[in-house]
C-alpha atoms as a PDB file:
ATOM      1  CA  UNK A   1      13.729  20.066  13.609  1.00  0.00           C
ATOM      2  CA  UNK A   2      11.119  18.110  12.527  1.00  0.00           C
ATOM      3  CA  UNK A   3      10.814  19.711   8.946  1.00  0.00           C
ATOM      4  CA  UNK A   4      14.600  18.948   8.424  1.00  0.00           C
ATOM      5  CA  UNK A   5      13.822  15.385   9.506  1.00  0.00           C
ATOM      6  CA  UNK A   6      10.937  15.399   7.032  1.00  0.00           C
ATOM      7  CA  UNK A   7      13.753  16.718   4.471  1.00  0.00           C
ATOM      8  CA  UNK A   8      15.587  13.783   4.770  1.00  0.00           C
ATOM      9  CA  UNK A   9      12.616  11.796   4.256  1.00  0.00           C
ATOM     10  CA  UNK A  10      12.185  13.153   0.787  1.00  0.00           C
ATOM     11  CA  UNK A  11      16.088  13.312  -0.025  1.00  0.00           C
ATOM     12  CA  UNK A  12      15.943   9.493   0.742  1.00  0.00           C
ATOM     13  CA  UNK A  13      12.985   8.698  -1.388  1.00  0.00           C
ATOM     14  CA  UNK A  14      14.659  10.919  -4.328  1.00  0.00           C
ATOM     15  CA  UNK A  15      17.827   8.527  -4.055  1.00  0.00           C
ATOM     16  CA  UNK A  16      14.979   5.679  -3.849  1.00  0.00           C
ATOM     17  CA  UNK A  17      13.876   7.129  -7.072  1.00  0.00           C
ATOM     18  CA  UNK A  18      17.506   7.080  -9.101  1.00  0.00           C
ATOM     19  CA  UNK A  19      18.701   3.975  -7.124  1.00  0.00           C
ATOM     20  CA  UNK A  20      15.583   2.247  -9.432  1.00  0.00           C
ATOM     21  CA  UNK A  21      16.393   3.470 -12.429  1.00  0.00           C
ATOM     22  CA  UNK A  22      19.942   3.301 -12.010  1.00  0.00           C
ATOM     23  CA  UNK A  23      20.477  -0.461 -10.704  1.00  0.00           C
ATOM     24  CA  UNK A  24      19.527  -3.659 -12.900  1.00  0.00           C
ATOM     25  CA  UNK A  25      20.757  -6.342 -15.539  1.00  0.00           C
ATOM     26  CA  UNK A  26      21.829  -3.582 -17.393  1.00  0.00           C
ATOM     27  CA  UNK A  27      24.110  -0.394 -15.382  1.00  0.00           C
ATOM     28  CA  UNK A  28      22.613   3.184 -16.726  1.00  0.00           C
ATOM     29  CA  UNK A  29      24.750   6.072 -15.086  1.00  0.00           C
ATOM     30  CA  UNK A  30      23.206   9.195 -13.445  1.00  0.00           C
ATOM     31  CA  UNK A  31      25.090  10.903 -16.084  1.00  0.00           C
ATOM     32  CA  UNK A  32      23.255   9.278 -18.498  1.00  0.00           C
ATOM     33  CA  UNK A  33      19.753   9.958 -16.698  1.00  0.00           C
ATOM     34  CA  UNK A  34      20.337  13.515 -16.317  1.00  0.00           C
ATOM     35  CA  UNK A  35      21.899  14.710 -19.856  1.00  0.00           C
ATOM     36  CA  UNK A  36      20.629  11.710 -22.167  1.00  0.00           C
ATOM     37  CA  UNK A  37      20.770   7.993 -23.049  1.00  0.00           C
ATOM     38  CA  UNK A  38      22.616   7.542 -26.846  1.00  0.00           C
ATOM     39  CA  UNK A  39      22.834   4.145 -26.702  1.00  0.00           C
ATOM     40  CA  UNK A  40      19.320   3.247 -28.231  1.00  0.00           C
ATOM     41  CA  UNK A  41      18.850   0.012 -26.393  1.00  0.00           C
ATOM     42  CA  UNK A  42      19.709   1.522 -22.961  1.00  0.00           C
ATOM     43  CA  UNK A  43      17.532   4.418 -23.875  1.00  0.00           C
ATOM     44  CA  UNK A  44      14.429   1.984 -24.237  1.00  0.00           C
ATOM     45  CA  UNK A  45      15.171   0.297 -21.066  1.00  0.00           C
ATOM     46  CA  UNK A  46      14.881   3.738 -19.380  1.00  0.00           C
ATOM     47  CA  UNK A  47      12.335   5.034 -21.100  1.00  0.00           C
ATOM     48  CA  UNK A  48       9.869   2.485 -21.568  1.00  0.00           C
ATOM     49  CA  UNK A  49      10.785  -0.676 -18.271  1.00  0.00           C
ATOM     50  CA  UNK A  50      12.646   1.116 -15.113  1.00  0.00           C
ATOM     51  CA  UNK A  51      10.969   4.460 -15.518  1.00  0.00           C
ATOM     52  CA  UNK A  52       7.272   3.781 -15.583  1.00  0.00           C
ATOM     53  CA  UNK A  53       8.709   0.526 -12.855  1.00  0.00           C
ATOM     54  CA  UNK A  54       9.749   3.198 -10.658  1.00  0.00           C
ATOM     55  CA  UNK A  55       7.074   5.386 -10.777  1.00  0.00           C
ATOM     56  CA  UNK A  56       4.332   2.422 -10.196  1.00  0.00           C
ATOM     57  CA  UNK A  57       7.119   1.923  -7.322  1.00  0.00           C
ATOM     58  CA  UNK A  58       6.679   5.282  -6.021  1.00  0.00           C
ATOM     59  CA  UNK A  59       2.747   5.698  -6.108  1.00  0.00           C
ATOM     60  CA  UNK A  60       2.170   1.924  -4.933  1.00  0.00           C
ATOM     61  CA  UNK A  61       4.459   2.650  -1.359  1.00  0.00           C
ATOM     62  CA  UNK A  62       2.416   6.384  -1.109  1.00  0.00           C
ATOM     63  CA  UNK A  63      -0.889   4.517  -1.323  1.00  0.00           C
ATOM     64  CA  UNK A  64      -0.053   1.813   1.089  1.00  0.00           C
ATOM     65  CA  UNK A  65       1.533   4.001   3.609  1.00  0.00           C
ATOM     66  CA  UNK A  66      -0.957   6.650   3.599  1.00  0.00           C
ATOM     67  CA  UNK A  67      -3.706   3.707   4.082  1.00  0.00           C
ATOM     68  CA  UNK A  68      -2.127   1.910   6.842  1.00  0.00           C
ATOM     69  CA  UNK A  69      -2.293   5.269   8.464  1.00  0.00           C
ATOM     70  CA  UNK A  70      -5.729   6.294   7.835  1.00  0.00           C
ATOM     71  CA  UNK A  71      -6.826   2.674   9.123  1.00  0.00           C
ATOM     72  CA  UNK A  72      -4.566   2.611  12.465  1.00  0.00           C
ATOM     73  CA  UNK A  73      -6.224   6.251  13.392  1.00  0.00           C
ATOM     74  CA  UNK A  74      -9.507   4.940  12.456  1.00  0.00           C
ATOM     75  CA  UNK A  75      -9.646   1.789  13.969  1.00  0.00           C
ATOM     76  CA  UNK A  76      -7.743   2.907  17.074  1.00  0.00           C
ATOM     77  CA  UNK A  77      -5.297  -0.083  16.163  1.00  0.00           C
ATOM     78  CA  UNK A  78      -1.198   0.867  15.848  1.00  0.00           C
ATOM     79  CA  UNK A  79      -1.252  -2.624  14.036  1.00  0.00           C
ATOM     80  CA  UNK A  80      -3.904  -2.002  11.597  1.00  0.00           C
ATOM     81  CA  UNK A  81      -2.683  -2.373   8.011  1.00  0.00           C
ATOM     82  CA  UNK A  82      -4.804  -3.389   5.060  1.00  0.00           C
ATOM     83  CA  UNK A  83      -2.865  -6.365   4.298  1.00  0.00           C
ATOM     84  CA  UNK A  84      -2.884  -8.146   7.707  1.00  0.00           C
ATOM     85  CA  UNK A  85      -6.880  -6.748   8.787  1.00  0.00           C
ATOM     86  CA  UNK A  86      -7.773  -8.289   5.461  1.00  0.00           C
ATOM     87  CA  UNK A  87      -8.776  -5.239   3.312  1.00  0.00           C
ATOM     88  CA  UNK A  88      -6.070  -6.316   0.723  1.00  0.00           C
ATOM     89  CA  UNK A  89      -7.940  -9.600   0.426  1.00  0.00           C
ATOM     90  CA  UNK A  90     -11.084  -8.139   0.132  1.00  0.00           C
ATOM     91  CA  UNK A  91      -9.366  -6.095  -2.736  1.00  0.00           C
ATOM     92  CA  UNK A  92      -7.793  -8.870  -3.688  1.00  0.00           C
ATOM     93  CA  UNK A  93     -10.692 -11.569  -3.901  1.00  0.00           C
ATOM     94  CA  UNK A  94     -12.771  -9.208  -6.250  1.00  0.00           C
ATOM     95  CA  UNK A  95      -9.946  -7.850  -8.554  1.00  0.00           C
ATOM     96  CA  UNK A  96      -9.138 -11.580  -9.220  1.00  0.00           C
ATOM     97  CA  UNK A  97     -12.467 -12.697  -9.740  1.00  0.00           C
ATOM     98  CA  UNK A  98     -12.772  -9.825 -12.618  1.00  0.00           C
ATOM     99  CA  UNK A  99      -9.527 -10.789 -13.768  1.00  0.00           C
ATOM    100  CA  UNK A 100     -10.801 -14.538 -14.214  1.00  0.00           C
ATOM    101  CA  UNK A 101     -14.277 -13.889 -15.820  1.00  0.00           C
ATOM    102  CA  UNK A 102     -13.194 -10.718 -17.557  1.00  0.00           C
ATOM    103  CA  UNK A 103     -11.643 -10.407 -20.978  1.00  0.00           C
ATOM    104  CA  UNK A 104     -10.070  -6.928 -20.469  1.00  0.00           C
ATOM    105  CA  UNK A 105     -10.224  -6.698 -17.148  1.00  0.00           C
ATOM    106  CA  UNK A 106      -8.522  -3.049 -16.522  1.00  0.00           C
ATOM    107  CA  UNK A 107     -10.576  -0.666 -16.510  1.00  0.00           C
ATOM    108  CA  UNK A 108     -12.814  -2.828 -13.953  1.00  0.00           C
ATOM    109  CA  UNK A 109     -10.354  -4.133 -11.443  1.00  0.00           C
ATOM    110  CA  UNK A 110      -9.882  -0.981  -9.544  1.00  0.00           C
ATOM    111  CA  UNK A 111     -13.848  -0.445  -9.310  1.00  0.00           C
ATOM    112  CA  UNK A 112     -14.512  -4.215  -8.310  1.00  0.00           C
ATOM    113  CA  UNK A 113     -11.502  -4.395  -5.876  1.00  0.00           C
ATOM    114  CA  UNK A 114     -12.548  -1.209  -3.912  1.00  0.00           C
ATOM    115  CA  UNK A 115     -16.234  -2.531  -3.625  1.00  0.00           C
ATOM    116  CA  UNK A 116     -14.201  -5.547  -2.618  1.00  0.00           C
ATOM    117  CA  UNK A 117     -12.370  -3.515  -0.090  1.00  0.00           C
ATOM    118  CA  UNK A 118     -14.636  -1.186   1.466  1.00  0.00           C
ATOM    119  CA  UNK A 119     -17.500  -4.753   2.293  1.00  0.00           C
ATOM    120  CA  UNK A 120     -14.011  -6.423   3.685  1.00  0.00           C
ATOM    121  CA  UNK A 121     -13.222  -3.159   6.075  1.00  0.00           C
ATOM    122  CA  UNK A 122     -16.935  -2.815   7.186  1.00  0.00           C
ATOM    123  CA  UNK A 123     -17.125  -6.162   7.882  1.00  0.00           C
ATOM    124  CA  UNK A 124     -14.313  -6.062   9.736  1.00  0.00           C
ATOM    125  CA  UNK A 125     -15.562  -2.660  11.409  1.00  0.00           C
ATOM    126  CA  UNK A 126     -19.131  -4.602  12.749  1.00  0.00           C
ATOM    127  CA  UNK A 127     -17.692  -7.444  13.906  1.00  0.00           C
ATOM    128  CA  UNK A 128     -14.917  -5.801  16.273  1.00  0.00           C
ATOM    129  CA  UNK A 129     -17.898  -3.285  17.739  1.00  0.00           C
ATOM    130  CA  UNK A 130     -18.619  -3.869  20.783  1.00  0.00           C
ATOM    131  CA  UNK A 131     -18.910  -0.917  23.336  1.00  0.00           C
ATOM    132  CA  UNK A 132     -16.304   0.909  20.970  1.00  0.00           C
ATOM    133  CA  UNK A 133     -13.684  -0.394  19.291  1.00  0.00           C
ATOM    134  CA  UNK A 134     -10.690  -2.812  21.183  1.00  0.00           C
ATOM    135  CA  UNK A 135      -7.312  -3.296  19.239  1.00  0.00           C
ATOM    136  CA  UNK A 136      -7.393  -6.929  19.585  1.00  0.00           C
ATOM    137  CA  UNK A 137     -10.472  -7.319  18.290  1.00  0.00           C
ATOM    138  CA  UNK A 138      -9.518  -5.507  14.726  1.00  0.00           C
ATOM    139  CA  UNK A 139      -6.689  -8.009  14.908  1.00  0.00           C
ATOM    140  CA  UNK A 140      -8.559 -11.203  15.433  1.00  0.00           C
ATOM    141  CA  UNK A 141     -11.419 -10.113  12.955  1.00  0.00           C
ATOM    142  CA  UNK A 142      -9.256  -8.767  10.524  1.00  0.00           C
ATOM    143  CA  UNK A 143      -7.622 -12.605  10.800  1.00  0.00           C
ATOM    144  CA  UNK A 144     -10.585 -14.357  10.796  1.00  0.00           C
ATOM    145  CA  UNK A 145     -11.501 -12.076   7.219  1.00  0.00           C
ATOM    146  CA  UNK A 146      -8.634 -12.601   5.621  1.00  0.00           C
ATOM    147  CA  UNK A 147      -8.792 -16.700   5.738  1.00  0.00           C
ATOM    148  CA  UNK A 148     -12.412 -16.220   4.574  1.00  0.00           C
ATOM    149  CA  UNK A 149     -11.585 -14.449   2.146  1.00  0.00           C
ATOM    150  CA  UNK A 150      -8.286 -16.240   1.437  1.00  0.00           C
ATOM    151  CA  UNK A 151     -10.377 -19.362   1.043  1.00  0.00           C
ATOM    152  CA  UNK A 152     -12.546 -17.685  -1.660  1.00  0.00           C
ATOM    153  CA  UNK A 153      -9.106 -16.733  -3.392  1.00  0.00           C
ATOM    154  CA  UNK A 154      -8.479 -20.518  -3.412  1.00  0.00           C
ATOM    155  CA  UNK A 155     -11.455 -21.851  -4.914  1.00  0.00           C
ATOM    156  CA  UNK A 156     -11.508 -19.370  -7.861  1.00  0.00           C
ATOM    157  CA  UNK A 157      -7.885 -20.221  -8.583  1.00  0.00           C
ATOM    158  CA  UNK A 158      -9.155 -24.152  -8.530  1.00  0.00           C
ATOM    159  CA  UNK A 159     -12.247 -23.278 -10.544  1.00  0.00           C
ATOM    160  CA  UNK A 160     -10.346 -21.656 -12.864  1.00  0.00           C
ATOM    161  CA  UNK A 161      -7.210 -23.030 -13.477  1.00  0.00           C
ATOM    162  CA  UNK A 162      -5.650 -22.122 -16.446  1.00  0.00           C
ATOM    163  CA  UNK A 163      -5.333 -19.135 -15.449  1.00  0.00           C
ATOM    164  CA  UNK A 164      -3.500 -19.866 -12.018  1.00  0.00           C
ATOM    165  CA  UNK A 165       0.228 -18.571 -12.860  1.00  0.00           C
ATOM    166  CA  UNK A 166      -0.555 -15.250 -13.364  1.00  0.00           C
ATOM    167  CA  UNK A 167      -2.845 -14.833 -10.794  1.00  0.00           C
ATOM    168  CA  UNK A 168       0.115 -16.183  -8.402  1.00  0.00           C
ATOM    169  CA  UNK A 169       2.515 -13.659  -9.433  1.00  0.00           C
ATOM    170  CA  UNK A 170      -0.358 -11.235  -8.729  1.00  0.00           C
ATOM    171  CA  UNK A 171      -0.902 -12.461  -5.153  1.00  0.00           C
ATOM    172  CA  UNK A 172       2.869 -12.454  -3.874  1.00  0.00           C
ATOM    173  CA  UNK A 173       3.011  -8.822  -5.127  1.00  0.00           C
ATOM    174  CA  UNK A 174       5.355  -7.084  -7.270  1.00  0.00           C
ATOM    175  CA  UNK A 175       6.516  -4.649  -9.930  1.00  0.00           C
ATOM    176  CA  UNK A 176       7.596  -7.107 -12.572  1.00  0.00           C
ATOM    177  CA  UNK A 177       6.818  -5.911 -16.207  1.00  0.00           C
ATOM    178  CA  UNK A 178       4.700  -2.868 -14.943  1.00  0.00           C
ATOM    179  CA  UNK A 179       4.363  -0.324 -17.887  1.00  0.00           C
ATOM    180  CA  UNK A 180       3.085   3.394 -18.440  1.00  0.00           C
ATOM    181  CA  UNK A 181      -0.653   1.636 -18.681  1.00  0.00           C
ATOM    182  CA  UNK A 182      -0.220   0.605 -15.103  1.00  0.00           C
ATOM    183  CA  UNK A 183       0.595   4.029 -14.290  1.00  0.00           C
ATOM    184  CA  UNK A 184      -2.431   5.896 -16.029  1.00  0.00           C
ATOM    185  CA  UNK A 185      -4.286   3.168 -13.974  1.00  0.00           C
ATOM    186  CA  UNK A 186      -3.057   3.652 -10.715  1.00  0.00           C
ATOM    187  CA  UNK A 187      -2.060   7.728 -11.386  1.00  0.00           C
ATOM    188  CA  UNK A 188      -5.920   9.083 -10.681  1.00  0.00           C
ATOM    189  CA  UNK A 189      -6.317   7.014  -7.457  1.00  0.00           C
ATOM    190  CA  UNK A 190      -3.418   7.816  -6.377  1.00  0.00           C
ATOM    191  CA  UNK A 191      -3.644  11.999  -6.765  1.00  0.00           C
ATOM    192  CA  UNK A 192      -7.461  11.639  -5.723  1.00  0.00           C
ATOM    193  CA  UNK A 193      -6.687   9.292  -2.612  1.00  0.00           C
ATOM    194  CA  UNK A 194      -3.676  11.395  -1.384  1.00  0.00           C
ATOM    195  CA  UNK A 195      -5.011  15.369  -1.672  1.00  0.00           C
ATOM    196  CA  UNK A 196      -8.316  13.666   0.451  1.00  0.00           C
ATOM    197  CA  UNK A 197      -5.877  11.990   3.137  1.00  0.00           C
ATOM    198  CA  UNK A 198      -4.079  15.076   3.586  1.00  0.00           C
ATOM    199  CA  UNK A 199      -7.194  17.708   3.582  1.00  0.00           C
ATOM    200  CA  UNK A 200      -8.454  14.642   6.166  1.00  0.00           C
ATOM    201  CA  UNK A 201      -5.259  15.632   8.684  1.00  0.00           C
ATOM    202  CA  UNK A 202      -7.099  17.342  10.987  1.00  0.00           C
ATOM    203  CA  UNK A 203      -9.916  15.301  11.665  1.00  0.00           C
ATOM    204  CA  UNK A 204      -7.402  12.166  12.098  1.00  0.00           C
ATOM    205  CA  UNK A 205      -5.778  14.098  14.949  1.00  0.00           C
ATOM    206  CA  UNK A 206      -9.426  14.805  16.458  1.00  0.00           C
ATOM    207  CA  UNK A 207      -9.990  10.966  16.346  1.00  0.00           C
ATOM    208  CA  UNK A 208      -6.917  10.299  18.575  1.00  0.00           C
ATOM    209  CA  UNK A 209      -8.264  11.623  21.230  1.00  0.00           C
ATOM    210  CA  UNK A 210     -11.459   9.435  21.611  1.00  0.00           C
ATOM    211  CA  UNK A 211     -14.458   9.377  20.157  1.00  0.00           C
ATOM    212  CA  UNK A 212     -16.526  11.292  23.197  1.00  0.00           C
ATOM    213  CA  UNK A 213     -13.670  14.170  22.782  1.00  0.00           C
ATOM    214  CA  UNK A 214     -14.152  14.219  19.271  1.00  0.00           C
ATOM    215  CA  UNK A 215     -18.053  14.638  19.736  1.00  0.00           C
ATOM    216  CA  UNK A 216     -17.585  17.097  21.818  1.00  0.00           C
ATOM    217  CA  UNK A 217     -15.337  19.235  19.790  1.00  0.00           C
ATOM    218  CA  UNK A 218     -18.100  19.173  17.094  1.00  0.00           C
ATOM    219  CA  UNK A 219     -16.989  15.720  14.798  1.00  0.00           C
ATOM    220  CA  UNK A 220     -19.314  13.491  13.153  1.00  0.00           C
ATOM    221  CA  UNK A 221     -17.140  10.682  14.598  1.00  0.00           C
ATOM    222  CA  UNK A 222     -19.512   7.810  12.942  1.00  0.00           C
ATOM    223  CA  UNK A 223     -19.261  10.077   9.127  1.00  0.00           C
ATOM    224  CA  UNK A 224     -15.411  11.035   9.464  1.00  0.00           C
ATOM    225  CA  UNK A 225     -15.007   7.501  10.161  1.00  0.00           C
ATOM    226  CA  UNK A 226     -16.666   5.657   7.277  1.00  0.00           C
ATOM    227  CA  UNK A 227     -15.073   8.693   4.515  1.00  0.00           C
ATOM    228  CA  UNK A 228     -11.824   7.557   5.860  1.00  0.00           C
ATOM    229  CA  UNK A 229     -12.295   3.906   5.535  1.00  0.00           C
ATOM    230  CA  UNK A 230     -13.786   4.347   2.087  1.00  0.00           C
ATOM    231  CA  UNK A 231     -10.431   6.430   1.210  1.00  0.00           C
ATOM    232  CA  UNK A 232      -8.349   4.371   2.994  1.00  0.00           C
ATOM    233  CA  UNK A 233     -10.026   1.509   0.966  1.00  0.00           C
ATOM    234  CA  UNK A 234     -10.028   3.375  -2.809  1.00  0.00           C
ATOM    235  CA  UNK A 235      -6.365   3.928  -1.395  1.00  0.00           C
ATOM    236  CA  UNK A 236      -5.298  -0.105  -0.920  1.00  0.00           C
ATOM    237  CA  UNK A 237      -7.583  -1.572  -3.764  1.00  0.00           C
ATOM    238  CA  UNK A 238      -5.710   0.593  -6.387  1.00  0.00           C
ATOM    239  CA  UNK A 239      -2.523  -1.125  -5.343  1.00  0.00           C
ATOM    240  CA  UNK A 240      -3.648  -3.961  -5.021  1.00  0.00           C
ATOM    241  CA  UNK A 241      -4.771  -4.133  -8.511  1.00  0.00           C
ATOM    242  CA  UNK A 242      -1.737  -2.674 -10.196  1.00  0.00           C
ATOM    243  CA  UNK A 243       0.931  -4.652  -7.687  1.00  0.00           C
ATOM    244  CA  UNK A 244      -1.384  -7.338  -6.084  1.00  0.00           C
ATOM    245  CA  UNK A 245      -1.123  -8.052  -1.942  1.00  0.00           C
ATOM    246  CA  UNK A 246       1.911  -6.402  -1.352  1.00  0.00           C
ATOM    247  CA  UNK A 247       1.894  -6.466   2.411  1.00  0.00           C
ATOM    248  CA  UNK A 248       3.148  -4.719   5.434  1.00  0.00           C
ATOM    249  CA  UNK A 249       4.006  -1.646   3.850  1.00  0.00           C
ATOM    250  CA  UNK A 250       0.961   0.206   5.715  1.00  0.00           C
ATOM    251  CA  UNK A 251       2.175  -1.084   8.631  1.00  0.00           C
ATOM    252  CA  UNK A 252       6.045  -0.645   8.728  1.00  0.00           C
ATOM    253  CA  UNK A 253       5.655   3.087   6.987  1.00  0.00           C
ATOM    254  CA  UNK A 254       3.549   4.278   9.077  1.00  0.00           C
ATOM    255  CA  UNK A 255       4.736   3.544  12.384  1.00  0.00           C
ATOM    256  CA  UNK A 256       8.607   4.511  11.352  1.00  0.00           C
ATOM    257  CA  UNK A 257       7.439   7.951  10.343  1.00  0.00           C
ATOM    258  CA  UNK A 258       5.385   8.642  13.648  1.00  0.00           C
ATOM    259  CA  UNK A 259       8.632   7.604  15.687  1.00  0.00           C
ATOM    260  CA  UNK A 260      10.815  10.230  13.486  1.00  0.00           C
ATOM    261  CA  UNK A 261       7.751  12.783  13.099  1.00  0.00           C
ATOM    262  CA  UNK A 262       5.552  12.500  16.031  1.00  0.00           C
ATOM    263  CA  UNK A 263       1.810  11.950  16.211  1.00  0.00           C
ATOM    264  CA  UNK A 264       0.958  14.998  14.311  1.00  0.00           C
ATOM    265  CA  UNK A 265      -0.932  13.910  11.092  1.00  0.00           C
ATOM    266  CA  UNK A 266      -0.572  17.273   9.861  1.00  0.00           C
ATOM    267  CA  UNK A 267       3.335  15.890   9.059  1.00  0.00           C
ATOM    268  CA  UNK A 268       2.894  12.511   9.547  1.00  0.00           C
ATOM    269  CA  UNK A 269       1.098  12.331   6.453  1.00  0.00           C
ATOM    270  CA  UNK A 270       3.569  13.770   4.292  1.00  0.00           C
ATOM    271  CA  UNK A 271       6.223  12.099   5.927  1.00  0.00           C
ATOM    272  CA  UNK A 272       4.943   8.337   5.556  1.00  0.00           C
ATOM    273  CA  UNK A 273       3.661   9.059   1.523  1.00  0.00           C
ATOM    274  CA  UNK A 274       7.624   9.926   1.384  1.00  0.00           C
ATOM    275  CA  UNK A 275       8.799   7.172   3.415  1.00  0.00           C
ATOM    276  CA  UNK A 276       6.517   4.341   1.673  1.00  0.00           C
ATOM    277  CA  UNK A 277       7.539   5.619  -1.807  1.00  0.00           C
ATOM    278  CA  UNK A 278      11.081   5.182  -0.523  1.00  0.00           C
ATOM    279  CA  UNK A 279      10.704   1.806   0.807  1.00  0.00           C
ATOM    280  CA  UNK A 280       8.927   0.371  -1.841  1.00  0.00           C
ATOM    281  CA  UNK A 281      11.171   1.452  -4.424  1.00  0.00           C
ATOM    282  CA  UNK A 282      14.510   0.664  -2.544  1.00  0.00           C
ATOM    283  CA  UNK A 283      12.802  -2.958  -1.641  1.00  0.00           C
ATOM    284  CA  UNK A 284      12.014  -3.273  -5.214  1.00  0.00           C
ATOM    285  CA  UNK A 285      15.462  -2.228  -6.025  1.00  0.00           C
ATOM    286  CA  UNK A 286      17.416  -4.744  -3.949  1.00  0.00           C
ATOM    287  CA  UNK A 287      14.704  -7.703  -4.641  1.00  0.00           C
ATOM    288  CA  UNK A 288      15.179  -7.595  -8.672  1.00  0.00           C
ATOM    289  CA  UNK A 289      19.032  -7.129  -8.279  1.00  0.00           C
ATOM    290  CA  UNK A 290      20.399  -9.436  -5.468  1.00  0.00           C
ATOM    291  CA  UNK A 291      19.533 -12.768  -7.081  1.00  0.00           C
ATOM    292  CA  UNK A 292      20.430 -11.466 -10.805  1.00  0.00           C
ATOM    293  CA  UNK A 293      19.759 -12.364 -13.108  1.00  0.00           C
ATOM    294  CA  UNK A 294      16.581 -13.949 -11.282  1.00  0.00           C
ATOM    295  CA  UNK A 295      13.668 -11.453 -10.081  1.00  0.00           C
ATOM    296  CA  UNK A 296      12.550 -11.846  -6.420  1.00  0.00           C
ATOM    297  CA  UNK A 297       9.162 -10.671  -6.177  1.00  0.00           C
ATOM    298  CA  UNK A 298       9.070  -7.294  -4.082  1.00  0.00           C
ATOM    299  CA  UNK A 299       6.638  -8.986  -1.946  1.00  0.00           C
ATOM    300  CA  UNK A 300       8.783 -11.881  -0.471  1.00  0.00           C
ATOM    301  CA  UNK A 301      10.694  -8.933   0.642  1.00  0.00           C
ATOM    302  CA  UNK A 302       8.156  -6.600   2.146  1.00  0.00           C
ATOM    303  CA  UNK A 303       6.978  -9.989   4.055  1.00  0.00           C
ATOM    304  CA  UNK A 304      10.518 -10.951   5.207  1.00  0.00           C
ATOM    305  CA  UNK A 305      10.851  -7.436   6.751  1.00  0.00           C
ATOM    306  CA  UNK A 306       7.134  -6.665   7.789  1.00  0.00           C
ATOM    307  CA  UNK A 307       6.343 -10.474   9.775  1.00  0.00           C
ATOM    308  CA  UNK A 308       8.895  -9.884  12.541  1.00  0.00           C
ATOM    309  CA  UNK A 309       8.311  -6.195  12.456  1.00  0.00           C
ATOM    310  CA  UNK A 310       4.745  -7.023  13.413  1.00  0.00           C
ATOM    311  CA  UNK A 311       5.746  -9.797  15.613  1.00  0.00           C
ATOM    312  CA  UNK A 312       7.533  -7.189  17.570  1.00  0.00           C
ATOM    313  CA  UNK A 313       4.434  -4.350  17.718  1.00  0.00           C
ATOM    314  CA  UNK A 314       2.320  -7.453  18.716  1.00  0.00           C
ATOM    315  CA  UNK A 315       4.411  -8.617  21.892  1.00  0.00           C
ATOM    316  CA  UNK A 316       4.775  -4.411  22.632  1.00  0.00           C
ATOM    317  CA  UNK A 317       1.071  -4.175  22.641  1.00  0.00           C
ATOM    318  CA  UNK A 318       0.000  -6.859  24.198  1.00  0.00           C
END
């Protein structure tokens, strides 16, 4: 049952796929998809702005997804998520400051905004240890992070302001004008990131059942731990840096798959990669088409849907 379920998954993320490609200022038929564009300008469009769109799309919402679920295993916290705990803005403080003092920033965004990252989630990590780790407190640090590090967004954007609009864009998040170069960027992370979270599976389901259990059945909970925050981190800063803080899609994915899937990370992980790479690129869909021919960030979006979402978990857990 649940493999058919986990079917569906993928069947909806292939029609999250087309849907993108498909849908915008300018109609492209499946037809035309499948056996061949002749009109030249349509062919371009395909080629060359939905296609490598979509696929940024598609590897941004398997990133996120698989990250929020690393981080809610790891830090015991069903409302961990690497925008809210502040891991994005860790990611997002450092890939900004390279983008400000940098000429061609590229190739050293991804590297600065997972150091970025991975200080954020330790941070985070020491200051909600005490006796073990509490929910609430991975909430309330994770808060009290993010407006640090939120502040240090600020001042760079007042300290260097002629550069502020398209760091902006960058920080509401979204696939505007993302080309094939974004996708060699974000492509190795991505592969590298997702074959670790998955050979990972069964030491995420050891770390549900408490750390003294885990011991016991032979895990280096302390080493597990800090590999998976480090790849849940390498995960979230390449994102960040192709997209910028797109939030809530580690938290929404995540939690949807383990109510159609179970607890089992063995198919949860599969099934929220699929799920976030169908959300992302649906969201991204109906964000650049509903206001046409105006673009609404995918971001505004993601944040419309993810706030009362966690609103909810917050109230259920509490």
């Amino acid at each position: 049952m649940k493999t058919i379920k986990l079917s569906l998954i993928f069947a909806a993320t292939v029609a999250g796929f087309f849907l993108s490609l498909i849908n915008g200022s300018v109609d492209i038929s499946p037809a035309q998809i499948f056996f061949g564009v002749e009109d030249e300008t349509k062919r371009q469009i395909l080629e060359n702005i939905r296609l490598p769109r979509t696929i940024v799309a598609v590897l941004v919402g398997v990133n996120l997804s698989l990250s929020g679920a690393i981080l809610q295993a790891v830090m015991k916290n069903p409302l961990a998520d690497p925008h809210i705990i502040g891991i994005s803005s860790g990611a997002g403080l450092f890939g900004i400051f390279v983008m400000m003092v940098a000429d061609d920033a590229g190739a050293l965004m991804t590297p600065a905004a997972f150091v970025g990252a991975m200080l954020a989630a330790s941070l985070i990590y020491l200051l909600a240890w005490k006796d073990g780790i509490r929910p609430i407190r991975v909430i309330l640090a994770g808060v009290a992070v993010s407006a640090f590090l939120g502040a240090g967004i600020s001042a760079l954007l007042i300290f260097y302001s002629d550069k502020v609009h398209g760091a902006l864009l960058w920080m509401v998040g979204g696939l505007s004008a993302r080309s094939w170069q974004h996708v060699e960027i974000l492509l190795p992370y991505s592969i590298a990131g997702t074959i670790a979270t998955f050979l990972a599976a069964r030491h995420l389901n050891v770390l549900q059942l408490g750390d003294e259990v885990a011991t016991g059945l032979g895990l280096r909970v302390n080493l597990v731990r800090t590999i998976l925050t480090a790849i849940a981190a390498m995960l979230a800063a390449s994102a960040v840096c192709v997209v910028g803080l797109l939030g809530f899609v580690g938290l929404i994915v995540p939690h949807t798959a383990r109510l159609i899937l179970g607890s089992d990370y063995r198919l949860l992980l599969p099934g929220a990669a699929f799920l976030g790479a169908a959300v992302v690129t649906i969201s991204d869909t109906f964000a650049r088409t509903i206001f046409a021919p105006t673009e609404l960030p995918v971001g505004i979006l993601m944040a419309m849907l993810g706030a009362p979402f966690f609103l909810y978990l917050l109230r259920k857990e509490l």
